[in-house]
Protein backbone atom coordinates (compact mmCIF):
# COMPACT_ATOMS: atom_id res chain seq x y z
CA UNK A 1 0.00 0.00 0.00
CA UNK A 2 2.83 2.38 1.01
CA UNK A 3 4.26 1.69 -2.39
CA UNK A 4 1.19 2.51 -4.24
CA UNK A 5 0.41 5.65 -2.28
CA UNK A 6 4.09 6.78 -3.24
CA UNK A 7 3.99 5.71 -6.72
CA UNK A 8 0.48 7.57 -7.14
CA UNK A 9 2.33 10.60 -5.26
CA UNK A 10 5.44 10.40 -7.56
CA UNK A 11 3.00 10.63 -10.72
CA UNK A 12 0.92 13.20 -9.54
CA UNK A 13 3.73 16.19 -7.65
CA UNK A 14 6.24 17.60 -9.89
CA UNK A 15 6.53 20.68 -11.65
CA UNK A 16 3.29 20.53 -12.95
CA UNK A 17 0.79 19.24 -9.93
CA UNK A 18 -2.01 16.68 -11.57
CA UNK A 19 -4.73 15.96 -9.06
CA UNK A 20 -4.88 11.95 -8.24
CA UNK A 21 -7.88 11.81 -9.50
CA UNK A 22 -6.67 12.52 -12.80
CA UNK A 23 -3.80 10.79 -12.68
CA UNK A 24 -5.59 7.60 -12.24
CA UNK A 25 -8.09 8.71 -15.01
CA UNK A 26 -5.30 8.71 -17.34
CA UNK A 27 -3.42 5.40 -16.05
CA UNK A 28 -6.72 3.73 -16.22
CA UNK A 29 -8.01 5.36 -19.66
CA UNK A 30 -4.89 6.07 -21.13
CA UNK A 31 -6.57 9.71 -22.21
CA UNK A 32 -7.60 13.16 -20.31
CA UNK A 33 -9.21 15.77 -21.15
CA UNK A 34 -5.54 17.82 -21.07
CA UNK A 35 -3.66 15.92 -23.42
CA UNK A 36 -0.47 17.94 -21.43
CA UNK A 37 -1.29 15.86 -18.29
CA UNK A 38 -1.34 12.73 -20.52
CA UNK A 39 1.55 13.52 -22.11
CA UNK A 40 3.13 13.99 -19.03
CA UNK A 41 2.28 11.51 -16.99
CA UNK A 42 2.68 8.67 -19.57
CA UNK A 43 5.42 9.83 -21.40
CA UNK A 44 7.84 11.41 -18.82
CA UNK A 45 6.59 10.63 -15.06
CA UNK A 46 5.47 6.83 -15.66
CA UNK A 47 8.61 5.83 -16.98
CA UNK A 48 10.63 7.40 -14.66
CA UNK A 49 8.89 6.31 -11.47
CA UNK A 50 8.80 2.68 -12.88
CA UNK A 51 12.87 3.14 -13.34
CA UNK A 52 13.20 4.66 -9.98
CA UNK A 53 11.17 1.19 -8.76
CA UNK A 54 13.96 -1.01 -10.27
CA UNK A 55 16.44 1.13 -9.77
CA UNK A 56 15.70 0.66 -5.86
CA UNK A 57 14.98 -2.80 -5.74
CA UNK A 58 18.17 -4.11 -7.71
CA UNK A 59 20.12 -1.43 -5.56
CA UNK A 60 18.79 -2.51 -2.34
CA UNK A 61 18.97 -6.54 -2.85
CA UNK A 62 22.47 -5.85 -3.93
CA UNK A 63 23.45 -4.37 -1.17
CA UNK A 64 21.85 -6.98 1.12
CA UNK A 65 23.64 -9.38 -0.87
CA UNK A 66 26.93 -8.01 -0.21
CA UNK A 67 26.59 -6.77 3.17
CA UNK A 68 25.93 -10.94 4.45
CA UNK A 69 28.30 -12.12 2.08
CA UNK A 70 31.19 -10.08 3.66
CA UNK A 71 29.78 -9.82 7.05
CA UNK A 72 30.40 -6.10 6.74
CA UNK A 73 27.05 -3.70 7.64
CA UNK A 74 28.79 -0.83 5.93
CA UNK A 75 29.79 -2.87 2.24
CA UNK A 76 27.35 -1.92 -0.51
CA UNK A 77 26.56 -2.88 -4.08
CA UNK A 78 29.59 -0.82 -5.20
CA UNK A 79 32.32 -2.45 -2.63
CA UNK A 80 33.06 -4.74 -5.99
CA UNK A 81 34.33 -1.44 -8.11
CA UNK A 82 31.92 -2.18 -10.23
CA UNK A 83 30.20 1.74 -9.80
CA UNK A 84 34.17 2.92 -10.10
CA UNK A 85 34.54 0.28 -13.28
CA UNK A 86 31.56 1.97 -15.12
CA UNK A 87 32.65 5.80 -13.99
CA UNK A 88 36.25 4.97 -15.56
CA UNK A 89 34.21 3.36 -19.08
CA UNK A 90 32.05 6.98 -19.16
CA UNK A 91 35.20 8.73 -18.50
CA UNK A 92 37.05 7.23 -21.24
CA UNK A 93 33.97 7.79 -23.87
CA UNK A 94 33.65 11.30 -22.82
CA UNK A 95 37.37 12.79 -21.65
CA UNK A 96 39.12 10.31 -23.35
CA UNK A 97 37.79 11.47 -26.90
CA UNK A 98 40.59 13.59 -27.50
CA UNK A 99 42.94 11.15 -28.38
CA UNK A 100 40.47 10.21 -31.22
CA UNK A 101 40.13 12.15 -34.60
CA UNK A 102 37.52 14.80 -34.70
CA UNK A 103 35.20 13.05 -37.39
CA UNK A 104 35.09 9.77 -35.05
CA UNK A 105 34.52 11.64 -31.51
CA UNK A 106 30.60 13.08 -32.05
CA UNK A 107 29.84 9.35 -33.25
CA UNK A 108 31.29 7.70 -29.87
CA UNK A 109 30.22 10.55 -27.79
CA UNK A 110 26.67 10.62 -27.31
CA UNK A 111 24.17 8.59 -24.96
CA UNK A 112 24.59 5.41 -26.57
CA UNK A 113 28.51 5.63 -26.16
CA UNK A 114 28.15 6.30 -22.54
CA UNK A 115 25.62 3.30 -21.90
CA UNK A 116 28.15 1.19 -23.74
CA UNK A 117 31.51 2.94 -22.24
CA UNK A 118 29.62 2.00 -18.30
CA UNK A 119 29.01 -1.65 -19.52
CA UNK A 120 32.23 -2.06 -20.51
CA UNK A 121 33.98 -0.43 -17.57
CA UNK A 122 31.54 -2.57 -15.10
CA UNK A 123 32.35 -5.69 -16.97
CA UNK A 124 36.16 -5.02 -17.16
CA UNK A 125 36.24 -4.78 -13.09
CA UNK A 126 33.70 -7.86 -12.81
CA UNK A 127 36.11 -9.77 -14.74
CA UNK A 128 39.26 -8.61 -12.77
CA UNK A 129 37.36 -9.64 -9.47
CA UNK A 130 36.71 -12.96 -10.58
CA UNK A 131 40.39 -13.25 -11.87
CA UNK A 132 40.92 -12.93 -8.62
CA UNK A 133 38.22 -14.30 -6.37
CA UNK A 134 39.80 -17.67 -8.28
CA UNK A 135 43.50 -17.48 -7.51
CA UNK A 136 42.28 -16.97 -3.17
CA UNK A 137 39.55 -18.43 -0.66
CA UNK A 138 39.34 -15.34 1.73
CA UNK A 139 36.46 -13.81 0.84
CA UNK A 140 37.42 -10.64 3.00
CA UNK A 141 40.25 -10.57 0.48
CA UNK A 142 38.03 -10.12 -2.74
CA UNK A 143 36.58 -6.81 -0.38
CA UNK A 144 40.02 -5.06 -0.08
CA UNK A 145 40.60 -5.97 -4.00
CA UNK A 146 37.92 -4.45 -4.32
CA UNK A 147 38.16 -1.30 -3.34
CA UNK A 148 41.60 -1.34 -4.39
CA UNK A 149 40.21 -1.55 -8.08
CA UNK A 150 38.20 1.41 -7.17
CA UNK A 151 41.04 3.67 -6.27
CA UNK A 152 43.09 2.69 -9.18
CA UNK A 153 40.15 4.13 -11.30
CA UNK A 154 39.42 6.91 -9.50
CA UNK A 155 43.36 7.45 -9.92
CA UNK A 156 42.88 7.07 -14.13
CA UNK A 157 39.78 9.25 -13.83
CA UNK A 158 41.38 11.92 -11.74
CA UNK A 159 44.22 12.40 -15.02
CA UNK A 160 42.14 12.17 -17.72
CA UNK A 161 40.06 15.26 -16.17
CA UNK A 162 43.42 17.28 -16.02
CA UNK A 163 43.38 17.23 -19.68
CA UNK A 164 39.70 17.63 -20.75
CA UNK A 165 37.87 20.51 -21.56
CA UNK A 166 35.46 22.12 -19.35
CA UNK A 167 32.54 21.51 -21.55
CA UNK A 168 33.87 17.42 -20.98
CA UNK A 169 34.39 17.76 -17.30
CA UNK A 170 30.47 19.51 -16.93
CA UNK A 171 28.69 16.05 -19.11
CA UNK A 172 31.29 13.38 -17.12
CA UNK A 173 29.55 15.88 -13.74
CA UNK A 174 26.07 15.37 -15.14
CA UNK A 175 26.71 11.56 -15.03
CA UNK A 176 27.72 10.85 -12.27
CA UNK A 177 25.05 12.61 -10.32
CA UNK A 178 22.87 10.49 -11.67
CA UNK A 179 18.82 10.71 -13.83
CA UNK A 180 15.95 8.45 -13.87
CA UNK A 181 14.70 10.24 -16.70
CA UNK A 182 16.40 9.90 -19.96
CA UNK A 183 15.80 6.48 -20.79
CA UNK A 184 13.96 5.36 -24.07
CA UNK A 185 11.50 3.01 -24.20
CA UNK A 186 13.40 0.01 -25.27
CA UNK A 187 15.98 1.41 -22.31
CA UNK A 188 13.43 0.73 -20.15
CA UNK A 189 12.30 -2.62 -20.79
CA UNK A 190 15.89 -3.56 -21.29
CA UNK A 191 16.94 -2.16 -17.96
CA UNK A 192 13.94 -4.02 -16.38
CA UNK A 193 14.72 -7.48 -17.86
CA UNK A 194 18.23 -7.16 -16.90
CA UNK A 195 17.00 -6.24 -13.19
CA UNK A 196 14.12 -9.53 -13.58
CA UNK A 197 17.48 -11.62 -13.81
CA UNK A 198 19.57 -10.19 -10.76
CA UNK A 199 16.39 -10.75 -8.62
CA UNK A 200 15.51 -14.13 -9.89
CA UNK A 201 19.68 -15.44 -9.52
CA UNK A 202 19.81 -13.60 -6.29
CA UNK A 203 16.76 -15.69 -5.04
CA UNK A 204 18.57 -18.90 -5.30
CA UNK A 205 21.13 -17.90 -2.86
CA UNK A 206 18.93 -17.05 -0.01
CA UNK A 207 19.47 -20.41 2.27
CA UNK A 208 22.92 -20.48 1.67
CA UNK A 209 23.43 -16.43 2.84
CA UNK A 210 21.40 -17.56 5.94
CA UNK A 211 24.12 -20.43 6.96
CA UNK A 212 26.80 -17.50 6.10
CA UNK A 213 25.47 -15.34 9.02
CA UNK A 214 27.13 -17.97 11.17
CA UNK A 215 30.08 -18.09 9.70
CA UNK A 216 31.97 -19.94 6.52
CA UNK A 217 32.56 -22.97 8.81
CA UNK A 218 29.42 -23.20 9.87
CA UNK A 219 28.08 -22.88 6.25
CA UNK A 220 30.21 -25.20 5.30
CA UNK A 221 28.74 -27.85 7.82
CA UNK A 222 25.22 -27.53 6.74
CA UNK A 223 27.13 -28.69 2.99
CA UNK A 224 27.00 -25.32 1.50
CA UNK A 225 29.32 -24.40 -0.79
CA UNK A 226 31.39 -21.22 0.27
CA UNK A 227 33.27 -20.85 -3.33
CA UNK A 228 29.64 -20.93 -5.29
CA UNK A 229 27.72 -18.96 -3.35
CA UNK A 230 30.55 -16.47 -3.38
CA UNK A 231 30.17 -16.40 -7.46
CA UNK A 232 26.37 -16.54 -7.60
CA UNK A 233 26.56 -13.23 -5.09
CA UNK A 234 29.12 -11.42 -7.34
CA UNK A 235 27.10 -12.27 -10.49
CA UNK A 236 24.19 -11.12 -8.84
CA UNK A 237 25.67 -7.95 -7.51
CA UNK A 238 27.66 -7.14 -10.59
CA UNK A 239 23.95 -7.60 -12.80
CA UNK A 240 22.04 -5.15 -10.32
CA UNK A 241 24.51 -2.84 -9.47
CA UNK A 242 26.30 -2.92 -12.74
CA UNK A 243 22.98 -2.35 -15.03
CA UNK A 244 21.79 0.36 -12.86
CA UNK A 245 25.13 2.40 -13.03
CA UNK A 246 25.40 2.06 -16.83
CA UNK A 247 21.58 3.04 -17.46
CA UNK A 248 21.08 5.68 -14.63
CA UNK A 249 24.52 6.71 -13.20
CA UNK A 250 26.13 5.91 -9.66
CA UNK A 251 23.19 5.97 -6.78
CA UNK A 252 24.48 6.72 -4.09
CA UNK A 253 23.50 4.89 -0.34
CA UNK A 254 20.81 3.25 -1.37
CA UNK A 255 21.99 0.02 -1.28
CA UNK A 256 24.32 0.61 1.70
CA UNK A 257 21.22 1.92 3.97
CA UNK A 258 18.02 0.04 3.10
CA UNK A 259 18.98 -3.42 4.29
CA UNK A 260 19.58 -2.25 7.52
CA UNK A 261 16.30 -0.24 7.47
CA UNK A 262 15.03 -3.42 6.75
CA UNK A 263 16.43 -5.14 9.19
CA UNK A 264 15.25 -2.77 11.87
CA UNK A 265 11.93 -2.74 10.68
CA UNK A 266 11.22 -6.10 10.49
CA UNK A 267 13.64 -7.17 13.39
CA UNK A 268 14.70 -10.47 11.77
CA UNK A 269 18.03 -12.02 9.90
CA UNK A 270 15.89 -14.49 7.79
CA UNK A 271 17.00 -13.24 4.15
CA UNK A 272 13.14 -14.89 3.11
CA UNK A 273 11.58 -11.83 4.59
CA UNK A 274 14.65 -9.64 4.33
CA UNK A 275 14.43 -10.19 0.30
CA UNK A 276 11.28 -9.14 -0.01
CA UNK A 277 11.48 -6.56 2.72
CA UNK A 278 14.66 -4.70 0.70
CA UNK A 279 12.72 -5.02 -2.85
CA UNK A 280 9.66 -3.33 -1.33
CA UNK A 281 11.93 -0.35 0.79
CA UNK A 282 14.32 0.24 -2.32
CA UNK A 283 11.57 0.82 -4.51
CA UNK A 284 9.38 3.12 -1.64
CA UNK A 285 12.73 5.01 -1.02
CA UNK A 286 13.65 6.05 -4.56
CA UNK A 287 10.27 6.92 -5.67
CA UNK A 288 9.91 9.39 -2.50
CA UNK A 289 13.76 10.60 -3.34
CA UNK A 290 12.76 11.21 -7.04
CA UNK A 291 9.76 12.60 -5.80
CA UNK A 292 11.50 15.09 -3.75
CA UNK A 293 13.92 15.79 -6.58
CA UNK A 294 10.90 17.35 -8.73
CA UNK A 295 10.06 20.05 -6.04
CA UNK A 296 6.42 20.77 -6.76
CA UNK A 297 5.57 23.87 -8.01
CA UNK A 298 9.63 24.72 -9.16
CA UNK A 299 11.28 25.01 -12.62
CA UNK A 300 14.07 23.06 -11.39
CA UNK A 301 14.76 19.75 -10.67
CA UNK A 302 17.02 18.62 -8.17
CA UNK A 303 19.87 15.50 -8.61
CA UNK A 304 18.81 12.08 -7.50
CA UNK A 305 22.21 11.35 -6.36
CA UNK A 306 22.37 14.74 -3.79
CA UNK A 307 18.33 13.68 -2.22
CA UNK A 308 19.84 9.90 -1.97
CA UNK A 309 22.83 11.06 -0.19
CA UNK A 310 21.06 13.62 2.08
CA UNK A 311 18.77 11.25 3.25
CA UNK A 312 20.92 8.36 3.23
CA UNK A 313 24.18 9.79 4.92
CA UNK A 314 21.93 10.37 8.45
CA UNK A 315 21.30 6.91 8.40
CA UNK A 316 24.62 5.49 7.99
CA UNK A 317 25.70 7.89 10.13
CA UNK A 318 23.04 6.59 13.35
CA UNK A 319 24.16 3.11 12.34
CA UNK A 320 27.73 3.49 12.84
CA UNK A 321 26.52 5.37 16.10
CA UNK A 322 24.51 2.42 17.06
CA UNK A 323 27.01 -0.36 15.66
CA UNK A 324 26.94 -2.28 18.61
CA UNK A 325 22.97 -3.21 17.56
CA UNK A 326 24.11 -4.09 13.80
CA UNK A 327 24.17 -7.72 12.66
């Protein structure tokens, strides 16, 4: 119910405020009386608060995903690189054009470029972590690599800024704070298929994350394999995570805070109910976030990534705070 009522309330505030009534009129009828109002709400505010639904749930499971797998309650769906992997692929595509000729740049630099620059940067890192999560058996190890992937990115970013342009540096600044909004249709559905998957391979791992709350020698007892579930998580993570960064941009805290909201909420460890629980949260959060990011009755819009992080920084903040309560 909560979801619907902020769905409803994502369709209905924005810049241009469309009584409920109405907006249900045109969901139901697929016409109004104001073709503006249908126009908007089917061609710009649908769309976007179905992306900002997937975008929450795959960011949200993922982070759920990691945070048992490592036994860490501050890892999140980026603690792979994979968020860092995809900012390096955009970088390249957009600051790294001048090293091509000037007739090839405006062909590789456009929205389609970028989608395909993240994919590859996400996939690059996802490999490299594999690479790796073969050759040792720690997984605590595979977290440090991890983030050590990310700062070697951040490192390649950081010099191909200090020679781009300023135009260059102001898209690659666009990007990474992040838009629900500028997806196509086919986008869309292709984002959402992608998203179907995660969920449906992350749902096969939810009795063997249970046993890993206890330990890897515990799991291992009950006959579960440590090494698989290990890959099934970062398949899983590196699907969600990695298909929401090339599509949308980086979302910030998301996935880091909602499992533990979840957790509190529903005051149980049982990943059956915590699933469905971080699905259902992800997708409330980021529809009020992208809500607030319309501010009713403005001409501007504000960045999902800054209402993500202003919301979601006070929580990590009270968890640390409280980490003695954290499981």
């Amino acid at each position: 119910m909560v979801l619907l009522f902020a769905f409803l309330a994502n369709l209905a505030l924005g810049n241009v405020l469309i009584p409920w009534s109405d907006v249900c009129e045109i969901l139901f009828n697929q016409t109004h009386e104001k073709q503006t109002w249908s126009y908007i709400v089917l061609n710009y505010r649908f769309p976007k608060a179905f992306v900002a639904i997937v975008t929450g749930m795959g960011l949200s499971l993922s982070g759920l995903i990691m945070q048992t797998l490592f036994r860490n309650p501050l890892a999140g769906p980026y603690v792979l690189g994979l968020s860092s992997g995809a900012s390096l692929g955009v970088a390249m595509v957009i600051m790294g054009s001048f090293l091509l000729p000037d007739f090839i740049a405006p062909l590789i630099v456009n929205d389609f470029g970028i989608l395909i620059g993240a994919f590859s940067g996400s996939l690059l890192v996802l490999l490299l972590v594999f690479f790796v999560a073969s050759k040792i058996k720690d997984t605590m190890s595979i977290l440090i690599v991890g983030l050590m992937f990310s700062s070697l990115t951040s490192a390649i970013i950081n010099v191909l800024t200090s020679f781009s342009s300023a135009e260059q540096l102001q898209k690659f600044t666009f990007w990474t704070l992040g838009s629900l909004g500028n997806l196509t249709s086919f986008q869309v559905y292709l984002l959402s298929a992608i998203i179907g998957l995660g969920i449906v391979i992350s749902f096969t791992i939810i009795k063997p994350l249970d046993g890993l709350l206890l330990g890897e020698n515990y799991a291992r007892s009950l006959g579960i394999s440590i090494k698989r579930t290990r890959n099934i998580s970062i398949i899983a993570t590196s699907i969600l995570a990695g298909t929401i960064t090339a599509f949308v941009g980086p979302i910030a805290f998301i996935g880091l805070a909602i499992p533990h909201v979840s957790k509190l909420i529903f005051q149980t460890s049982n990943h059956k109910t915590l699933f469905i629980a971080t699905l259902l949260l992800g997708a409330i959060t980021m529809l009020v976030c992208d809500t607030l990011s319309q501010m009713p009755n403005q001409n501007f819009t504000i960045p999902i990534n800054a209402i993500t992080s202003i919301l979601g920084a006070p929580v990590v903040i009270w968890l640390i705070i409280r980490k003695k309560g954290i499981r």
